[in-house]
Protein backbone atom coordinates (compact mmCIF):
# COMPACT_ATOMS: atom_id res chain seq x y z
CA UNK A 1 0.00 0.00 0.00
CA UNK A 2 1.23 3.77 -0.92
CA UNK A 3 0.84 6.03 1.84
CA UNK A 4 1.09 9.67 0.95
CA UNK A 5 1.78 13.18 2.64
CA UNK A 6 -0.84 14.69 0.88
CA UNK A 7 -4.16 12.27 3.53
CA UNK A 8 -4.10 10.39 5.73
CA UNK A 9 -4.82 6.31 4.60
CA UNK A 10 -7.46 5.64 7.31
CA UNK A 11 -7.96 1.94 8.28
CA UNK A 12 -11.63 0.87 7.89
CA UNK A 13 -13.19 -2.48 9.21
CA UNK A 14 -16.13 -3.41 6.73
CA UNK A 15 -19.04 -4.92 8.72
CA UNK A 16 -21.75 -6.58 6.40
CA UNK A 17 -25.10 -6.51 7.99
CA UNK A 18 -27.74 -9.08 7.29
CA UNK A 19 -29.62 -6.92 5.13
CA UNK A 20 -27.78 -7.21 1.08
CA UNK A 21 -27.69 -4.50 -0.92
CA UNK A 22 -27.64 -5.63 -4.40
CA UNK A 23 -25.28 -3.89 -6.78
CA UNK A 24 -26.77 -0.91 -8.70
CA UNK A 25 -24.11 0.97 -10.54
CA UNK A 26 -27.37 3.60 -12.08
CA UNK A 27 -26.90 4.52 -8.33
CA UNK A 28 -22.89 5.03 -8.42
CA UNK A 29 -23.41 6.82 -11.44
CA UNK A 30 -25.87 9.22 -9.84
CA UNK A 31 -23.95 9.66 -6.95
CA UNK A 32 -20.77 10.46 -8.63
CA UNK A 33 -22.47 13.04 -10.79
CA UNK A 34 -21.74 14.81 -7.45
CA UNK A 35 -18.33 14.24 -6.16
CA UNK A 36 -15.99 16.77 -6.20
CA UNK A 37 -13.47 17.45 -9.55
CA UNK A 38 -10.75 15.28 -7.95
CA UNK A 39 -12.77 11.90 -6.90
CA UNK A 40 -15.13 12.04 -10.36
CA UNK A 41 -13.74 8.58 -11.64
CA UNK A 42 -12.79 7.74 -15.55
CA UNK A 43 -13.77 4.02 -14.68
CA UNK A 44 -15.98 2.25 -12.18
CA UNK A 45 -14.81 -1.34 -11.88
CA UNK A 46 -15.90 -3.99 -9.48
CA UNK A 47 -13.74 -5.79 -6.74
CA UNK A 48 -13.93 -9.16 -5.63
CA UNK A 49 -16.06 -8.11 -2.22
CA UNK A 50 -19.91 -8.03 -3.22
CA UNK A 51 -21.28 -4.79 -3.85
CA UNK A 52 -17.64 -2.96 -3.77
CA UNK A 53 -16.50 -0.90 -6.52
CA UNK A 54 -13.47 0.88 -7.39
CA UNK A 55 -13.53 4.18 -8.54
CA UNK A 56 -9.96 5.55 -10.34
CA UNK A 57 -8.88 8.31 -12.16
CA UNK A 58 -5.60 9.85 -13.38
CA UNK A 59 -4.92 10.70 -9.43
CA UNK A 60 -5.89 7.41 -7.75
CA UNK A 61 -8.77 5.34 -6.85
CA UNK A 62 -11.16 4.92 -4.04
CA UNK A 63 -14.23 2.51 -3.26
CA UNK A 64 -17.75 2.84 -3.46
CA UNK A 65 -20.49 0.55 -1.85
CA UNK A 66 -23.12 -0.28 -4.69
CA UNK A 67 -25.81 2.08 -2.90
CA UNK A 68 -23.10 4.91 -3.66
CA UNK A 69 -23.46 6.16 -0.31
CA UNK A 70 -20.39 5.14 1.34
CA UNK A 71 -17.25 6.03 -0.36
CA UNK A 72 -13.60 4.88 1.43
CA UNK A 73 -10.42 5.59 1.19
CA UNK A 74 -8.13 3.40 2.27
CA UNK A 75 -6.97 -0.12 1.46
CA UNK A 76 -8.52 -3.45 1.07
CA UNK A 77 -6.68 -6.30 1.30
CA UNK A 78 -7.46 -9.45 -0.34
CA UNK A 79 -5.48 -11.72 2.03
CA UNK A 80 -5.23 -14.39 0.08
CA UNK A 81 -2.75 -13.07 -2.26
CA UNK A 82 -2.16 -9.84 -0.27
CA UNK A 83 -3.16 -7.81 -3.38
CA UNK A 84 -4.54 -3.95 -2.71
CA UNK A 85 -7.79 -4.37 -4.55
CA UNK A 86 -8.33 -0.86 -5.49
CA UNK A 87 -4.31 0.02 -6.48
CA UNK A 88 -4.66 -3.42 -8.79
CA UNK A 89 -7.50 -1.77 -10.50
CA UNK A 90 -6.01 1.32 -10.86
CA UNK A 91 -3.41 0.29 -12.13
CA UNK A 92 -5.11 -1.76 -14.75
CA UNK A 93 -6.01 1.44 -16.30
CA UNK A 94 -2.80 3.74 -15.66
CA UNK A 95 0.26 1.49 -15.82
CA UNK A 96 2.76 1.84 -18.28
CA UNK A 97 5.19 -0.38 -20.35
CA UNK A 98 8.11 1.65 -19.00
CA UNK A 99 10.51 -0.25 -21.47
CA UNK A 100 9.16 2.40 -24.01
CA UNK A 101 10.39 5.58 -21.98
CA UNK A 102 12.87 7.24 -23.96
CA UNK A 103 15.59 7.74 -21.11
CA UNK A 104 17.83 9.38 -22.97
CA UNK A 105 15.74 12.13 -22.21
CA UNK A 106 15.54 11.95 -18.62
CA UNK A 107 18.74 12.78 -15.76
CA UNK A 108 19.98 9.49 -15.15
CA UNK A 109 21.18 9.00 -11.39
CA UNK A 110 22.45 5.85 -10.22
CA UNK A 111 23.00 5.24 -6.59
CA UNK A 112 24.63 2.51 -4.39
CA UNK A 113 24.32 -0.61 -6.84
CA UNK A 114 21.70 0.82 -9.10
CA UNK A 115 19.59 -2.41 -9.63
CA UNK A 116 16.37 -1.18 -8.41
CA UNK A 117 14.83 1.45 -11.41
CA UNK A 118 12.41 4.58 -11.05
CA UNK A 119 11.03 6.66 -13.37
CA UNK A 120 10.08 10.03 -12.49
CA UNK A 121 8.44 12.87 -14.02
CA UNK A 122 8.81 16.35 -12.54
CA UNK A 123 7.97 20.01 -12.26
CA UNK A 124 11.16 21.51 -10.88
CA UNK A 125 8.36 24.64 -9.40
CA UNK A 126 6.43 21.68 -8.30
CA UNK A 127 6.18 21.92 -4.85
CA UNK A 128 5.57 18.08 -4.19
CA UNK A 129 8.45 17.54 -6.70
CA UNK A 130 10.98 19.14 -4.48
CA UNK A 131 9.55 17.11 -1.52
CA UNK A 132 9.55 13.89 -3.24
CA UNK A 133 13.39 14.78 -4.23
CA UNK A 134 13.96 15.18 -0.61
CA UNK A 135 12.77 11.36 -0.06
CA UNK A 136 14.55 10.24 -2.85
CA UNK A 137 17.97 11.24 -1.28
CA UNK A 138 16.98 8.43 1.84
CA UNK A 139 16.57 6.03 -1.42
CA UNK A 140 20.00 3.81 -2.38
CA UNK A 141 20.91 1.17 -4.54
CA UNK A 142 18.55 2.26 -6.94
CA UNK A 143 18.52 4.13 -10.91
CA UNK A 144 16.82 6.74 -10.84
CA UNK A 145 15.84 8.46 -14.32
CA UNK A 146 14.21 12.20 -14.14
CA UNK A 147 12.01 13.21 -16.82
CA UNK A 148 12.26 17.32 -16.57
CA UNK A 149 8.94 19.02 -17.57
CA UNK A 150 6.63 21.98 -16.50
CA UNK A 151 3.30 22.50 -16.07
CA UNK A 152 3.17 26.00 -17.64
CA UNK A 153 -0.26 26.58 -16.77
CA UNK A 154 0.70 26.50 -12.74
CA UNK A 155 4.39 27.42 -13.04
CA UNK A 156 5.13 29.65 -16.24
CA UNK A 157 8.77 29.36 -16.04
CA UNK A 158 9.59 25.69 -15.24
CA UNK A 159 9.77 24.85 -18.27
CA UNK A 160 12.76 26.94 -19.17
CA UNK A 161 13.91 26.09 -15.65
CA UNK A 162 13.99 22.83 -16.61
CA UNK A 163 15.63 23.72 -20.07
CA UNK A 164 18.78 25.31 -18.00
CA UNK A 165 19.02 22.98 -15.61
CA UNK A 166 19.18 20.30 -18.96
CA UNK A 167 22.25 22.51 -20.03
CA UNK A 168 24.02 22.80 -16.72
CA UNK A 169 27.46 21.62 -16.40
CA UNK A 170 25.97 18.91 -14.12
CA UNK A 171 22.39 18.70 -14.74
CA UNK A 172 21.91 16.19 -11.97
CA UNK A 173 23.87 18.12 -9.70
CA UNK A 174 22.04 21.19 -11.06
CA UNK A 175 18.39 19.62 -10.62
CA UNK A 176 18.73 19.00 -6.94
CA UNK A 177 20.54 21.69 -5.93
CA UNK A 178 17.28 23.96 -7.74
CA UNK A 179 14.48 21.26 -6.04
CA UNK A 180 15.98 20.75 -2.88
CA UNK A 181 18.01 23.96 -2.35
CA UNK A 182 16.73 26.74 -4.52
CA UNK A 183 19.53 27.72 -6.29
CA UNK A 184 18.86 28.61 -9.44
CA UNK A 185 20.61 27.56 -13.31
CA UNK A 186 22.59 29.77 -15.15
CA UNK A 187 20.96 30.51 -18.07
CA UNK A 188 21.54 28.11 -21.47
CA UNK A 189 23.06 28.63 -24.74
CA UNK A 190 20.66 28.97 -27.23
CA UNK A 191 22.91 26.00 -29.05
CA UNK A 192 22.06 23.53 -26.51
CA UNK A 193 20.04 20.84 -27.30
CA UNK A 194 17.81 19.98 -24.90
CA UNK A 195 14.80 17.34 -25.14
CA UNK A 196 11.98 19.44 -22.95
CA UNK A 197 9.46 20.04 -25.70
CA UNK A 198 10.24 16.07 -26.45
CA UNK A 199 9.56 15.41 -22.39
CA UNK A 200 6.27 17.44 -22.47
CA UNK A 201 4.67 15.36 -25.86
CA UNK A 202 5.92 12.40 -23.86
CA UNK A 203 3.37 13.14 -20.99
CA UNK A 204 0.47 13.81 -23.15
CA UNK A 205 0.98 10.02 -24.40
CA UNK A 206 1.13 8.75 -21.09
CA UNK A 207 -1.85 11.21 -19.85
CA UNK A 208 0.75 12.31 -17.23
CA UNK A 209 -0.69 15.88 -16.16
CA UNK A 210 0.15 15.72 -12.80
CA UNK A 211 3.48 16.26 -10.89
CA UNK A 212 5.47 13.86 -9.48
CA UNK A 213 4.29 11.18 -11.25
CA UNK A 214 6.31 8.19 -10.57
CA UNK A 215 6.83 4.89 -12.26
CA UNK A 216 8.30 1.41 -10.87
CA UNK A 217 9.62 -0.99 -13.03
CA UNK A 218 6.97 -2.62 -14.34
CA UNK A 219 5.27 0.56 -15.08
CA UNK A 220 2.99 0.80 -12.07
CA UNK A 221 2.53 4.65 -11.65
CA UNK A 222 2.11 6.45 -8.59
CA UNK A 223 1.19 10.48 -8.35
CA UNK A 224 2.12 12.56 -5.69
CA UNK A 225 4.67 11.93 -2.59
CA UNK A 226 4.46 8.38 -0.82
CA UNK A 227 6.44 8.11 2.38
CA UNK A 228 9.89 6.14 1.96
CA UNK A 229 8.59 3.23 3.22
CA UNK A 230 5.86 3.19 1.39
CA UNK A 231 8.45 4.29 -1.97
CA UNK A 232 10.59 1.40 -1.11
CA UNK A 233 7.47 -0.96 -1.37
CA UNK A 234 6.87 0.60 -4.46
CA UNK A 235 9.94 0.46 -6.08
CA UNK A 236 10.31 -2.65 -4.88
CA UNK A 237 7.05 -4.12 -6.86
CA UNK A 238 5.10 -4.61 -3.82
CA UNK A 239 1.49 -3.69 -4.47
CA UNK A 240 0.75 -4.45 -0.27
């Protein structure tokens, strides 16, 4: 399970009460006519417990009973093969063959023995990107490759930020001494060839249109800041 900074995973006990409710997704889809921007799913899919659904979209997924008037977040554990129902649904619809990643566009940092790989696409105005850089320095043995971008529409400049920082002497050494400390690139020559504007198609293929977004090895994508435990899990393949 992926815990992030940005809630708090609450641990819920389901109790089933004699009464059934039979599963009625005309009712999910009236009830999510009026969630809120961020929960309004892309897919509805159902989970092994009766009358469960997962709801997921681009940010993450949550459950629904079938009455649509309970939603949860948090994790459900199917402990037979200690597989987080709702993350495998999720990521059903937002993992990514990562073998396709062009990583010669990314900032390639390999630490300790390098074995274990992450993917990671970042805003370097992002505010979660710089605190997801700051739990990446507790990470080791591990290759880490950073896809620079910008969200222009939240942070005009990162995107020649990110341009710069390409250009730097050291643009590893340049990226997390602008995340984690602030200090800013010199500016680029105009003959440097940089592949930004490549980065930025790359994350309308993948639909990636939030910051950090974060993939494992086999593609599983995460979006937003776990905790390092719950990283290391992560990178590690566990879906648990």
């Amino acid at each position: 399970m992926y815990k992030f900074k940005s809630f708090y995973i609450l641990t819920i006990a389901i109790i089933l009460g004699a009464q059934p409710v039979f599963a009625n997704t005309e009712q999910i889809n009236q009830r999510i006519k009026s969630l809120p921007r961020d929960l309004k799913p892309e897919f509805i899919d159902k989970t092994p417990i009766p009358n469960l659904y997962t709801l997921s979209n681009i940010r993450g997924s949550v459950l629904m009973d079938a009455s649509g008037r309970y939603l949860i977040y948090g994790d459900v554990i199917d402990l037979e093969n200690m597989q987080n129902i709702a993350n495998y649904n999720y990521q059903k619809h937002y993992a990514i063959n990562p073998k396709q990643l062009p990583t010669a566009n990314a900032l390639k940092e390999v630490k300790g023995n390098g074995k274990r790989v992450l993917y990671v696409f970042a805003d370097p105005d992002c505010p979660a990107c710089q605190a997801l850089q700051g739990v990446l320095e507790d990470v080791n043995n591990i290759t880490i490759y950073t896809f620079p971008m910008g969200l222009a529409h939240l942070h005009p400049t990162a995107i020649e930020t990110s341009k710069n920082i390409w250009c730097s002497k050291d643009p590893v050494k340049a990226w997390k001494a602008y995340l984690l400390d602030g200090d800013k690139p010199n500016k680029r020559e105009n003959s440097c060839h940089q592949p930004i504007d490549q980065n930025m198609e790359i994350t309308k293929k993948y639909r990636i249109n939030l910051t950090p977004t974060i993939f494992n090895s086999q593609g599983h994508r995460v979006v937003g800041v776990p905790e390092l435990e719950s990283l290391e899990d992560f990178i590690n393949n566990s879906d648990h």
